[in-house]
C-alpha atoms as a PDB file:
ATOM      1  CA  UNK A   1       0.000   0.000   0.000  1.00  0.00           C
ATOM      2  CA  UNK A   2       1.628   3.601  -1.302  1.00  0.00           C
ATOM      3  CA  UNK A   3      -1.120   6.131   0.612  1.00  0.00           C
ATOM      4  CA  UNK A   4      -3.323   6.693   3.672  1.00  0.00           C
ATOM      5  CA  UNK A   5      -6.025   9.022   2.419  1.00  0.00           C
ATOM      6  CA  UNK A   6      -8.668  10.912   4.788  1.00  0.00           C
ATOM      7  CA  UNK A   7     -10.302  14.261   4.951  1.00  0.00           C
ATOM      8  CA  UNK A   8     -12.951  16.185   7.043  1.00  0.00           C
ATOM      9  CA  UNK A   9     -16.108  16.548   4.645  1.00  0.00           C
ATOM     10  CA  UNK A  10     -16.782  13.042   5.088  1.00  0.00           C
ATOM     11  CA  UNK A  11     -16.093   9.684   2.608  1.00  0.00           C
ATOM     12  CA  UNK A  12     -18.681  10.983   0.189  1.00  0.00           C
ATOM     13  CA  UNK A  13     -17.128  14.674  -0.383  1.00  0.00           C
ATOM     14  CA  UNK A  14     -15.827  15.406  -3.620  1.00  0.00           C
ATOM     15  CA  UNK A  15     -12.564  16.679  -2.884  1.00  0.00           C
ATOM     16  CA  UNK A  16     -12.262  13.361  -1.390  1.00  0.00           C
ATOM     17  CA  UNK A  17     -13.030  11.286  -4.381  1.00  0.00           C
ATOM     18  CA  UNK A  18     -10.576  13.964  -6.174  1.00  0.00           C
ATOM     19  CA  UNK A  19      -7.377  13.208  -4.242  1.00  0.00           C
ATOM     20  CA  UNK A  20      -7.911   9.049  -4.660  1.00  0.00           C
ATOM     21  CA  UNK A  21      -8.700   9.679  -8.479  1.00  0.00           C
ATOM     22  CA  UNK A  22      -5.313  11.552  -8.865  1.00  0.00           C
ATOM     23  CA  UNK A  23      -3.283   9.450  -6.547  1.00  0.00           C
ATOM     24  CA  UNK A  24      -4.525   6.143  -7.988  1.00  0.00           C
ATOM     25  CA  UNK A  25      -3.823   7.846 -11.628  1.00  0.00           C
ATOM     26  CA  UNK A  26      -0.316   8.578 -10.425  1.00  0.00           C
ATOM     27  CA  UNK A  27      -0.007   4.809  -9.899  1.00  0.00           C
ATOM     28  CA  UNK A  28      -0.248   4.401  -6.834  1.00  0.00           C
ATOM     29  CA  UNK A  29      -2.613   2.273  -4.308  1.00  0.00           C
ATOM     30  CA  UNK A  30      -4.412   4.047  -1.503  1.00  0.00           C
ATOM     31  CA  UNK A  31      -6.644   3.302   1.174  1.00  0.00           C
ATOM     32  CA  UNK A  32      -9.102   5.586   2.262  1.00  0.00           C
ATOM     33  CA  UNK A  33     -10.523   5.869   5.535  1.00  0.00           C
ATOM     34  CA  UNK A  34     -12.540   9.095   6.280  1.00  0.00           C
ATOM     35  CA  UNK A  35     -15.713  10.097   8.935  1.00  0.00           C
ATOM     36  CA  UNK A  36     -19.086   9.162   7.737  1.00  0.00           C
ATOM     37  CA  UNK A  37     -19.978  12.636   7.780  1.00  0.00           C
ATOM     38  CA  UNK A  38     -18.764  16.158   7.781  1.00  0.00           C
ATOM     39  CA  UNK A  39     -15.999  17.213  10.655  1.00  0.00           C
ATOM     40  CA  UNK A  40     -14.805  20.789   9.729  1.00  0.00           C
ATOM     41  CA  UNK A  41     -13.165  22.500  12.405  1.00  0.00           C
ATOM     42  CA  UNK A  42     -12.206  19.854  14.778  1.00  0.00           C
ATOM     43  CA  UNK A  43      -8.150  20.713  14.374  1.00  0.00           C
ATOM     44  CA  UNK A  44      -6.474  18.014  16.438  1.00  0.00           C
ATOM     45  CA  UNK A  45      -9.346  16.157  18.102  1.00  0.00           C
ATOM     46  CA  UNK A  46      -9.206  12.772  19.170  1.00  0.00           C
ATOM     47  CA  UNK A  47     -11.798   9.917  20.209  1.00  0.00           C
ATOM     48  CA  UNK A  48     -10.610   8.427  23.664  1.00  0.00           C
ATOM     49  CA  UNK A  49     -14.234   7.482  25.682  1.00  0.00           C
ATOM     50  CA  UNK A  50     -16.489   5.577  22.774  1.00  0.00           C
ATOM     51  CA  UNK A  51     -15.067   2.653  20.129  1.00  0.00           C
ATOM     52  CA  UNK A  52     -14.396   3.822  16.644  1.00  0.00           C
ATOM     53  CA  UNK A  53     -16.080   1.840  13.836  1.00  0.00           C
ATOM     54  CA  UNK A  54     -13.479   1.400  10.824  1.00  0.00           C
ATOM     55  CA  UNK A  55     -16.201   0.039   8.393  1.00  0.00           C
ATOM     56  CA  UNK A  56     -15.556  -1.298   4.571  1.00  0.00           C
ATOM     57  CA  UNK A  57     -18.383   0.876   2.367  1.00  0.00           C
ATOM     58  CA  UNK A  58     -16.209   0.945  -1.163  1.00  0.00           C
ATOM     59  CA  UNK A  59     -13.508   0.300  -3.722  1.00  0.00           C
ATOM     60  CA  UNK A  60     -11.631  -2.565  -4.139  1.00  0.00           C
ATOM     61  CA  UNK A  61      -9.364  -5.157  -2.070  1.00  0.00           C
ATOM     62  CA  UNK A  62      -6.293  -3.101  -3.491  1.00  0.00           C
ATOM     63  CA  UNK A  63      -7.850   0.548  -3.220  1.00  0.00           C
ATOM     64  CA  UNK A  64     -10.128  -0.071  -0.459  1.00  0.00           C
ATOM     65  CA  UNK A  65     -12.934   2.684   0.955  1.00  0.00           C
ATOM     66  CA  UNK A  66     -13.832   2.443   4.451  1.00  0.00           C
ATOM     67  CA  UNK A  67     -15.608   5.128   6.717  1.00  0.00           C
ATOM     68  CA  UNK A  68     -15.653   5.654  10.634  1.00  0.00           C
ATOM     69  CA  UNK A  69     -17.429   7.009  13.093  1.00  0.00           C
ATOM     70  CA  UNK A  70     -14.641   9.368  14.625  1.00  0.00           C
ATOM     71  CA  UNK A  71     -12.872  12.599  13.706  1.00  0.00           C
ATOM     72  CA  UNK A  72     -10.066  12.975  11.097  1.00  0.00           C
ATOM     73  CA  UNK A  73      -7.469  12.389  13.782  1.00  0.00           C
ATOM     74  CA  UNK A  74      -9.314   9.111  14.611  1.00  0.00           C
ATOM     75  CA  UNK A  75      -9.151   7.836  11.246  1.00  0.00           C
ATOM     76  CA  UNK A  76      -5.453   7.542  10.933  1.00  0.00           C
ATOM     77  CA  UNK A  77      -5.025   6.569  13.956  1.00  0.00           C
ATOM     78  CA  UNK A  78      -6.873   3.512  13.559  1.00  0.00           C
ATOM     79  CA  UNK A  79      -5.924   3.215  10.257  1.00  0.00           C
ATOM     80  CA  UNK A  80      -2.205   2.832  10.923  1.00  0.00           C
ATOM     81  CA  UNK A  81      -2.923   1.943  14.934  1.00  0.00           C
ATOM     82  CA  UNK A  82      -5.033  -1.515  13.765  1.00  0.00           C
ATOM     83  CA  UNK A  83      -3.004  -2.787  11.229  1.00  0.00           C
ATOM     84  CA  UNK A  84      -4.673  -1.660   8.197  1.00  0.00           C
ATOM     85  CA  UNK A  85      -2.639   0.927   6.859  1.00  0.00           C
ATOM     86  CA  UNK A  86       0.399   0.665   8.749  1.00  0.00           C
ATOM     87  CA  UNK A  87       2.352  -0.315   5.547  1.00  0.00           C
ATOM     88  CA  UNK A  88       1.421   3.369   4.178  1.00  0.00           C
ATOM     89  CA  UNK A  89       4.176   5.415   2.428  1.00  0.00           C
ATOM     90  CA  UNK A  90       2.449   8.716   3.108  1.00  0.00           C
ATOM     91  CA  UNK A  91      -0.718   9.790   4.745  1.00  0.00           C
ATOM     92  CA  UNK A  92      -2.563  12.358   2.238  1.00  0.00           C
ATOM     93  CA  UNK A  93      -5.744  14.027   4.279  1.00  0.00           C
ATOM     94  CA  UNK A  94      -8.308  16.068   1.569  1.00  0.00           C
ATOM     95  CA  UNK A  95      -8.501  17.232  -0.418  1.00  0.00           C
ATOM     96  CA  UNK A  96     -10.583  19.801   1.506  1.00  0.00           C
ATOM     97  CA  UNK A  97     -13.596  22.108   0.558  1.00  0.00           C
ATOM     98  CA  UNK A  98     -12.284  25.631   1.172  1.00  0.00           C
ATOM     99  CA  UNK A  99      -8.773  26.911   1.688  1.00  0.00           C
ATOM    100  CA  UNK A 100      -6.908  26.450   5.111  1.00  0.00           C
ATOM    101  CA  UNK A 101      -4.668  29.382   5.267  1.00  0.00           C
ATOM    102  CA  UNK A 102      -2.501  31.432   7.776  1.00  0.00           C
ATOM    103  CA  UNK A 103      -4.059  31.543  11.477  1.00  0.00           C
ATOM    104  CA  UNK A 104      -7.119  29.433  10.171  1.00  0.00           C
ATOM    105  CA  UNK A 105      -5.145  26.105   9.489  1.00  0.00           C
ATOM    106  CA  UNK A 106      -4.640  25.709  13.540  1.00  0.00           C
ATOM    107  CA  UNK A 107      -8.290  25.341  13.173  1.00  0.00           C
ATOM    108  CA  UNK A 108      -8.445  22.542  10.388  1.00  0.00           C
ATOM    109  CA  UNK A 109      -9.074  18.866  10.757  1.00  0.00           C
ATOM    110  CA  UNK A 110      -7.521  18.371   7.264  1.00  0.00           C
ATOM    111  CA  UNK A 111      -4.135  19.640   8.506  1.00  0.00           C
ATOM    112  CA  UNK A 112      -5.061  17.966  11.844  1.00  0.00           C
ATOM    113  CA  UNK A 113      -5.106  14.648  10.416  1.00  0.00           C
ATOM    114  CA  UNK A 114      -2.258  15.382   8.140  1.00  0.00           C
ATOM    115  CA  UNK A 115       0.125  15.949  11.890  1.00  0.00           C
ATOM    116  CA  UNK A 116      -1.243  13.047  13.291  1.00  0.00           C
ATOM    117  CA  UNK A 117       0.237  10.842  10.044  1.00  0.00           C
ATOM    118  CA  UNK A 118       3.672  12.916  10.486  1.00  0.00           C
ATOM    119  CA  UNK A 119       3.369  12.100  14.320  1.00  0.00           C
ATOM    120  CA  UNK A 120       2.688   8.279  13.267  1.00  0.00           C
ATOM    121  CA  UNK A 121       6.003   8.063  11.516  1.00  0.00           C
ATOM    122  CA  UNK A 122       4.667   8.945   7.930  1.00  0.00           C
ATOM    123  CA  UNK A 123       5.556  11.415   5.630  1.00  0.00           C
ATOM    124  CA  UNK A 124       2.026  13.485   5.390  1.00  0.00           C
ATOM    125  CA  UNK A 125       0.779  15.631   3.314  1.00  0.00           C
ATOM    126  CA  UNK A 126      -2.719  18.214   3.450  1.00  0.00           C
ATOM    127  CA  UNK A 127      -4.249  19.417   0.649  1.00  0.00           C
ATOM    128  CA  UNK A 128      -7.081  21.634   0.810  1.00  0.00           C
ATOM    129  CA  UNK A 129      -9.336  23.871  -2.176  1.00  0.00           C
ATOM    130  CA  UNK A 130     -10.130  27.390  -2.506  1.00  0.00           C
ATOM    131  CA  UNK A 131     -13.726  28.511  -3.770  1.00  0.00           C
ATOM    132  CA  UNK A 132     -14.380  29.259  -7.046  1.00  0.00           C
ATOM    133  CA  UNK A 133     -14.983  32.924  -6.032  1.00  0.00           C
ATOM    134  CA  UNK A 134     -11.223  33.371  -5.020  1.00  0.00           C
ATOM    135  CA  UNK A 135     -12.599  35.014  -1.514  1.00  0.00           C
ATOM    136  CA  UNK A 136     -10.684  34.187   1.596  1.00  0.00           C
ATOM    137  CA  UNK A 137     -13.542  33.479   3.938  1.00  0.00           C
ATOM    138  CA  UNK A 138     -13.127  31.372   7.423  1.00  0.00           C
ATOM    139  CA  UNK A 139     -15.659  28.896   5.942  1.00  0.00           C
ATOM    140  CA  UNK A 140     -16.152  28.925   1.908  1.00  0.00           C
ATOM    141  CA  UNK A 141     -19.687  29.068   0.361  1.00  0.00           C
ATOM    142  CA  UNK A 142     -19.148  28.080  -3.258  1.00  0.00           C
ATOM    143  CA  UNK A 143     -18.132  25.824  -5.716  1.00  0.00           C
ATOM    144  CA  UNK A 144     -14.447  23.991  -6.074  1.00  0.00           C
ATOM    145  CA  UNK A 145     -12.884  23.067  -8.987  1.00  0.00           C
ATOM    146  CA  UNK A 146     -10.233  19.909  -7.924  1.00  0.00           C
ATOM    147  CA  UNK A 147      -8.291  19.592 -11.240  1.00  0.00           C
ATOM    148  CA  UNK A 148      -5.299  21.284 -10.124  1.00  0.00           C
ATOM    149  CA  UNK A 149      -4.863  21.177  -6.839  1.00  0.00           C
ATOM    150  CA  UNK A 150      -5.326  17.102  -7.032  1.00  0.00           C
ATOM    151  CA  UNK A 151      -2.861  16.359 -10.205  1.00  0.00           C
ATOM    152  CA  UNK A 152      -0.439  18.320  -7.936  1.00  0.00           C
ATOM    153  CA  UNK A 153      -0.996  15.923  -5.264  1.00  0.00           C
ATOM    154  CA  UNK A 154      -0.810  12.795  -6.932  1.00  0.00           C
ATOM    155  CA  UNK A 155       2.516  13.905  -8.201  1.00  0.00           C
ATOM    156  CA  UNK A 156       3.732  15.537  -5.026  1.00  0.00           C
ATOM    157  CA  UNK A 157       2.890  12.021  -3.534  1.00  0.00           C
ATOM    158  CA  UNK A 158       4.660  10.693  -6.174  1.00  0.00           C
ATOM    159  CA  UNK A 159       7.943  12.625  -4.649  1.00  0.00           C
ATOM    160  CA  UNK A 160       7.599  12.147  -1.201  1.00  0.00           C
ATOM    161  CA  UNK A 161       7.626   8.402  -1.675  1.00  0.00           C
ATOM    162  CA  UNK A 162      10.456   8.279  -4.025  1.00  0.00           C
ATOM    163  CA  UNK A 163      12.683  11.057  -1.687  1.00  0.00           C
ATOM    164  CA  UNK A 164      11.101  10.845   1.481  1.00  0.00           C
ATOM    165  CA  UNK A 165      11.463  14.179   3.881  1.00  0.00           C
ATOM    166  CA  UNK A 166      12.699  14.497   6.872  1.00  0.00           C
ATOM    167  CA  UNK A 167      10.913  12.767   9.975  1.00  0.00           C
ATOM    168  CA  UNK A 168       7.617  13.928  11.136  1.00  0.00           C
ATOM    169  CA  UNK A 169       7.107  16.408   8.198  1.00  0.00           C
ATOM    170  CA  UNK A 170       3.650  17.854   7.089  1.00  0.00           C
ATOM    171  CA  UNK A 171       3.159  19.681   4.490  1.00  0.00           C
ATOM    172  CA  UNK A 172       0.177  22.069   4.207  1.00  0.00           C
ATOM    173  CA  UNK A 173      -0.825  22.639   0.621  1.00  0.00           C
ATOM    174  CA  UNK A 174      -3.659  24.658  -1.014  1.00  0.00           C
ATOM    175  CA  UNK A 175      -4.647  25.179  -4.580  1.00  0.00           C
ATOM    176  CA  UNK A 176      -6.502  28.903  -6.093  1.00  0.00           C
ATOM    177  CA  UNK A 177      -9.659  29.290  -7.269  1.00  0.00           C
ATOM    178  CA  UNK A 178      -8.066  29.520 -10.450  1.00  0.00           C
ATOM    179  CA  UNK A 179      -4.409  28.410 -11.519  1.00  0.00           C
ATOM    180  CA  UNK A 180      -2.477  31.430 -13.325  1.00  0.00           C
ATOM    181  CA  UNK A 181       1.103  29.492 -12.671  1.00  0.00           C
ATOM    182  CA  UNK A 182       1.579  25.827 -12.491  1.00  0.00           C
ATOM    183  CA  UNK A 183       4.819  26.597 -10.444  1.00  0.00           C
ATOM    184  CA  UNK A 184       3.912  25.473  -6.838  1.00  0.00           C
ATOM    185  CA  UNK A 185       5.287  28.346  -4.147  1.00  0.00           C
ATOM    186  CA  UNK A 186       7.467  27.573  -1.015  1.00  0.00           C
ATOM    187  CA  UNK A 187       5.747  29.929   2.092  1.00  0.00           C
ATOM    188  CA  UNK A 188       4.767  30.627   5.434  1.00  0.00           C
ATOM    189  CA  UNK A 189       1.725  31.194   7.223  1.00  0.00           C
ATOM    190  CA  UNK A 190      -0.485  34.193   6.758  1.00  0.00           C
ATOM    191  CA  UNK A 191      -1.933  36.067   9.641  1.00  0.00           C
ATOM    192  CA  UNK A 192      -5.946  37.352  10.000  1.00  0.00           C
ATOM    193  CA  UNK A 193      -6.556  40.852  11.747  1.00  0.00           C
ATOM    194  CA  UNK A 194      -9.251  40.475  13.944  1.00  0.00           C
ATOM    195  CA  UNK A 195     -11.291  43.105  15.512  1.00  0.00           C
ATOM    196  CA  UNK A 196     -12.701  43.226  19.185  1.00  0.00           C
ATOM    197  CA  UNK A 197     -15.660  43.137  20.229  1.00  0.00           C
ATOM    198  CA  UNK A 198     -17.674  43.206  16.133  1.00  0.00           C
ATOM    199  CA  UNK A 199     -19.206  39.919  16.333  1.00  0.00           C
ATOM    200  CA  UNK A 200     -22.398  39.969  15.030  1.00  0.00           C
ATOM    201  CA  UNK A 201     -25.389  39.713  17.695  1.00  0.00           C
ATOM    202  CA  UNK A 202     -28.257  37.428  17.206  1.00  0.00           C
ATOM    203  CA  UNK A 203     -31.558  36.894  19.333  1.00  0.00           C
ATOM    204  CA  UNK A 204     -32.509  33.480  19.196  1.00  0.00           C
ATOM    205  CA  UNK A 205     -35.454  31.609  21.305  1.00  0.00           C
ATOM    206  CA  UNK A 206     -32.788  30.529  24.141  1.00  0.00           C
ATOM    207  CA  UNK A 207     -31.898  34.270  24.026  1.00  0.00           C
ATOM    208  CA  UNK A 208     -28.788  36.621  23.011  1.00  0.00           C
ATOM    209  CA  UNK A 209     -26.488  34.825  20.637  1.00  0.00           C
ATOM    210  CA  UNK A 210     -23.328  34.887  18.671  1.00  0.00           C
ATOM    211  CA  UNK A 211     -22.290  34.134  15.307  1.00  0.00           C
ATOM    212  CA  UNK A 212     -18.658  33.537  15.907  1.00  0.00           C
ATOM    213  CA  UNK A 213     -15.474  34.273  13.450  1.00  0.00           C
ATOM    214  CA  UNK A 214     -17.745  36.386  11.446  1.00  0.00           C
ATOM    215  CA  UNK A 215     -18.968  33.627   8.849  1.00  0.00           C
ATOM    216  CA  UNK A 216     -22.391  34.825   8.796  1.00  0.00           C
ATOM    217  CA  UNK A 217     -20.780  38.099   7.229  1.00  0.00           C
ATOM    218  CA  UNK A 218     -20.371  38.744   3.185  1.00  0.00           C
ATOM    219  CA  UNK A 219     -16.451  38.498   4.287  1.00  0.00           C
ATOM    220  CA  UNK A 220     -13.974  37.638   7.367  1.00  0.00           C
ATOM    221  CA  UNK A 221     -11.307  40.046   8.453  1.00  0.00           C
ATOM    222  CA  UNK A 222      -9.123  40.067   5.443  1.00  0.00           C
ATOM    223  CA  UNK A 223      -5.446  38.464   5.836  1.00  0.00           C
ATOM    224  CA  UNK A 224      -2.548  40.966   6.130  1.00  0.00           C
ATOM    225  CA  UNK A 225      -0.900  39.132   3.007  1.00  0.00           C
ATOM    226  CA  UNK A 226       2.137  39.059   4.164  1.00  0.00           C
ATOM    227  CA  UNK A 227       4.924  38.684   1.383  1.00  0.00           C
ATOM    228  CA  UNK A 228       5.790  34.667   1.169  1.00  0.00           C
ATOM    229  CA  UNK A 229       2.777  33.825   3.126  1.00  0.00           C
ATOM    230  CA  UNK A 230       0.198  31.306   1.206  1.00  0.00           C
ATOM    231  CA  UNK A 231      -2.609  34.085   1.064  1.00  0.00           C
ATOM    232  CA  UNK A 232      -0.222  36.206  -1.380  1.00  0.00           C
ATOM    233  CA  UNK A 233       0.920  32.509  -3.123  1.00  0.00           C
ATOM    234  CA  UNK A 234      -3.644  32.340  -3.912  1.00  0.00           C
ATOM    235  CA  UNK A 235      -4.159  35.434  -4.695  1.00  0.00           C
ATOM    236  CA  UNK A 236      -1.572  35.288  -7.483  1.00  0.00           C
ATOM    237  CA  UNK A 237      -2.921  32.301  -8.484  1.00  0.00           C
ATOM    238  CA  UNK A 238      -0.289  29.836  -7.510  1.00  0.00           C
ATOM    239  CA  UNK A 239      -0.416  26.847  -5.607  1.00  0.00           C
ATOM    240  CA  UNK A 240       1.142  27.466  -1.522  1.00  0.00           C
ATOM    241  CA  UNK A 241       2.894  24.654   0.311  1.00  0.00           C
ATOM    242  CA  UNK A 242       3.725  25.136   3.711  1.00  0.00           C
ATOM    243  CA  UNK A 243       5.926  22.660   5.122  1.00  0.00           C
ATOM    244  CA  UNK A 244       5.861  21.432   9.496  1.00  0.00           C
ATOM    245  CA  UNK A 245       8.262  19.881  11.176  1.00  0.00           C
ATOM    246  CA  UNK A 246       6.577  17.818  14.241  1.00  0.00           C
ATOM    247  CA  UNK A 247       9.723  17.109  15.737  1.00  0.00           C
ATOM    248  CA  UNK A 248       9.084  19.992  18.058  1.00  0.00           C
ATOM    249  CA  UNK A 249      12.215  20.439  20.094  1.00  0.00           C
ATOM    250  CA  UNK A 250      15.019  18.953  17.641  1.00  0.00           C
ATOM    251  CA  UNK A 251      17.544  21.908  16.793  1.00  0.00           C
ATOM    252  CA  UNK A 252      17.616  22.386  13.146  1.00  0.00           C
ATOM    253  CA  UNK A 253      14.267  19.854  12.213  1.00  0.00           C
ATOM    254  CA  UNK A 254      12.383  22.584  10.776  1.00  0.00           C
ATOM    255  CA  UNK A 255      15.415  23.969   8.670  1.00  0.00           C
ATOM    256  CA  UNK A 256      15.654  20.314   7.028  1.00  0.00           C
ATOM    257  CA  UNK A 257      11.940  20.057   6.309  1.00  0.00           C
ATOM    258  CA  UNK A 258      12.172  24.058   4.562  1.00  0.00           C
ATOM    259  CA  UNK A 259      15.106  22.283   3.042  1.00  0.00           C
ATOM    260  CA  UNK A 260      13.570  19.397   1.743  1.00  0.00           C
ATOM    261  CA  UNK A 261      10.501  21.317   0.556  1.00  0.00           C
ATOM    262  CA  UNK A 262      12.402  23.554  -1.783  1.00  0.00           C
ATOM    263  CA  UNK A 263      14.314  20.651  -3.007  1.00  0.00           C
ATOM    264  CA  UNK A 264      10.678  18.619  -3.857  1.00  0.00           C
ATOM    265  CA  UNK A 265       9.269  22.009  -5.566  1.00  0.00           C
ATOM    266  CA  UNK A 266      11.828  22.468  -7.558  1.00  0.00           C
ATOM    267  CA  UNK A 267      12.374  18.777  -8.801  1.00  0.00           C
ATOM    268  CA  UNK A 268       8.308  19.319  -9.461  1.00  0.00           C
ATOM    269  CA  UNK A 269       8.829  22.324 -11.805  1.00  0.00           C
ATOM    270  CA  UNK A 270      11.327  20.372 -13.754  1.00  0.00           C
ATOM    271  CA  UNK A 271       8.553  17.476 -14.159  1.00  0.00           C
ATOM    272  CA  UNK A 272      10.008  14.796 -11.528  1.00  0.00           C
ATOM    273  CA  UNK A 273       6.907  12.948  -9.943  1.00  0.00           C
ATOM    274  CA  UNK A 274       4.702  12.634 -12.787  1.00  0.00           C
ATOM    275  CA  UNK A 275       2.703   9.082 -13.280  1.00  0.00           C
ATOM    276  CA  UNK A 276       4.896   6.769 -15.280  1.00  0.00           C
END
C-alpha cells in the first residue's frame, strides 16, 4: 500500500473522491478511511471514551474505501494503529472544501489529520481547495474546482515516496480558485486581523447569541498578506505549500523540512513525480 487518504467533509465529499482519483492515476494504491460525515473545524481532536467503527463501504481489495465514526485524527489513527494501513508510504488528508490558510489552518481537521500521520512516523501531506470565487472566507460558500490542486498531489505524492522528507514532516498545501502558474510556491503562514468586540449579535429563542469568526458576514477580516505567506501565493494564483516539522524540540528539524521542501518544488517544476 503507497497512501493513507482521509479528509474532514466526510467519505462521500468530492474533494475526497478527487485526491484518490489523482493518486490512484499517479499509480499508486491508496486506502481511504474518512468520517461518515462532515468534521470541519475539529483541528487536532481525538476519540478516547467511545469505540471507533473502521467500516468497509467501497472500492476494491487493493484501493479499499472504508468510513468511521470518529474525527479525522481518529481515522489515521486507527488506520495505521489496527493494522490496516500501517504499511502506508504517506498519509494524504483532503482534499478539503475551502482553503486552510494562515491563522485558520490551527483550526483545520484536514491539517489535523495530516500531523497526526507525520506524528505516526509517515511522511504526510494536506491538501485543501479554494472557492471558485477566489474570496478568503473562514468557511467557503461556493463551488471547487479539484483539477489542479489534485494532479499536484498525486505527483507531489509521487515525490515524497520516491525522496522521502525528513521525519515527522507535514506539508500544508492549497490550490486557487483559479491556476495562473503551475509553479507550486514555497511559504509561510499568513496572519488574519481580527477586531474586538464586532461579532455579530443574534436573538434566538434561548436568548442573546453569537455568530462567531464572522462567517455569517459577506467576508472575514481580510489576511494581512504578508509577502511569502500562502494568502499572497492564492491570490496570485499559484499553488502554496507550507511545510511542518513535528519534531518539536530537535535543533535544526524545521530547517531540514524548509530544506527538503524547496528541493521537492523544484524537482516538481522540472517534471520529476509525474505518473509513469
Amino acid at each position: 500500500m503507497d497512501v493513507l487518504l482521509t479528509n474532514d467533509d466526510g467519505f462521500e465529499s468530492p474533494g475526497l473522491a478527487a485526491a484518490r482519483d489523482a493518486l490512484m492515476a499517479a499509480g499508486l494504491t491508496v486506502a481511504t478511511v474518512a468520517p461518515d460525515g462532515p468534521r470541519s473545524g475539529t483541528a487536532r481532536s481525538a476519540t478516547f471514551r467511545k469505540a471507533i467503527h473502521q467500516i468497509r463501504c467501497g472500492g476494491d481489495d487493493a484501493n479499499p474505501i472504508y468510513k468511521t465514526n470518529g474525527t479525522p485524527v481518529d481515522c489515521v489513527r486507527v488506520a495505521i494503529l489496527s493494522g490496516l494501513a500501517s504499511a502506508a508510504k504517506v498519509v494524504v488528508s483532503g482534499i478539503n472544501e475551502g482553503a486552510n490558510l494562515g491563522d485558520d489552518a490551527s483550526y483545520s481537521s484536514t491539517l489535523g489529520a495530516g500531523i497526526e500521520g507525520a506524528l505516526l512516523g509517515k511522511p504526510a501531506l494536506a491538501a485543501s481547495q479554494q472557492s471558485r470565487d477566489g474570496r478568503f472566507r473562514l468557511v467557503d460558500k461556493d463551488g471547487y474546482d479539484f483539477a489542479a490542486g489534485a494532479q499536484f498531489v498525486g505527483k507531489l505524492v509521487r515525490y515524497m515516496i520516491g525522496h522521502p522528507p525528513p521525519s515527522r514532516t507535514a506539508l500544508n498545501v492549497n490550490a486557487p480558485a483559479k491556476l495562473v502558474s503551475p509553479d507550486p510556491v514555497l511559504t509561510h503562514l499568513d496572519h488574519r486581523t481580527w477586531s474586538h468586540a464586532t461579532t455579530g449579535v443574534v436573538e434566538t429563542a434561548e436568548g442573546k447569541a453569537w455568530f462567531t469568526f464572522g462567517t455569517n458576514l459577506e467576508t472575514d477580516p481580510d489576511f494581512l498578506g504578508i509577502p511569502g505567506s500562502d494568502v499572497t501565493a492564492l491570490r496570485a494564483g499559484r499553488i502554496s505549500a507550507t511545510p511542518f516539522s513535528l519534531d518539536w524540540s530537535k535543533a535544526g528539524a524545521r530547517r531540514a523540512t524548509v530544506r527538503w521542501t524547496k528541493q521537492a518544488l523544484a524537482a516538481l517544476r522540472q517534471g520529476e513525480g509525474a505518473a509513469p
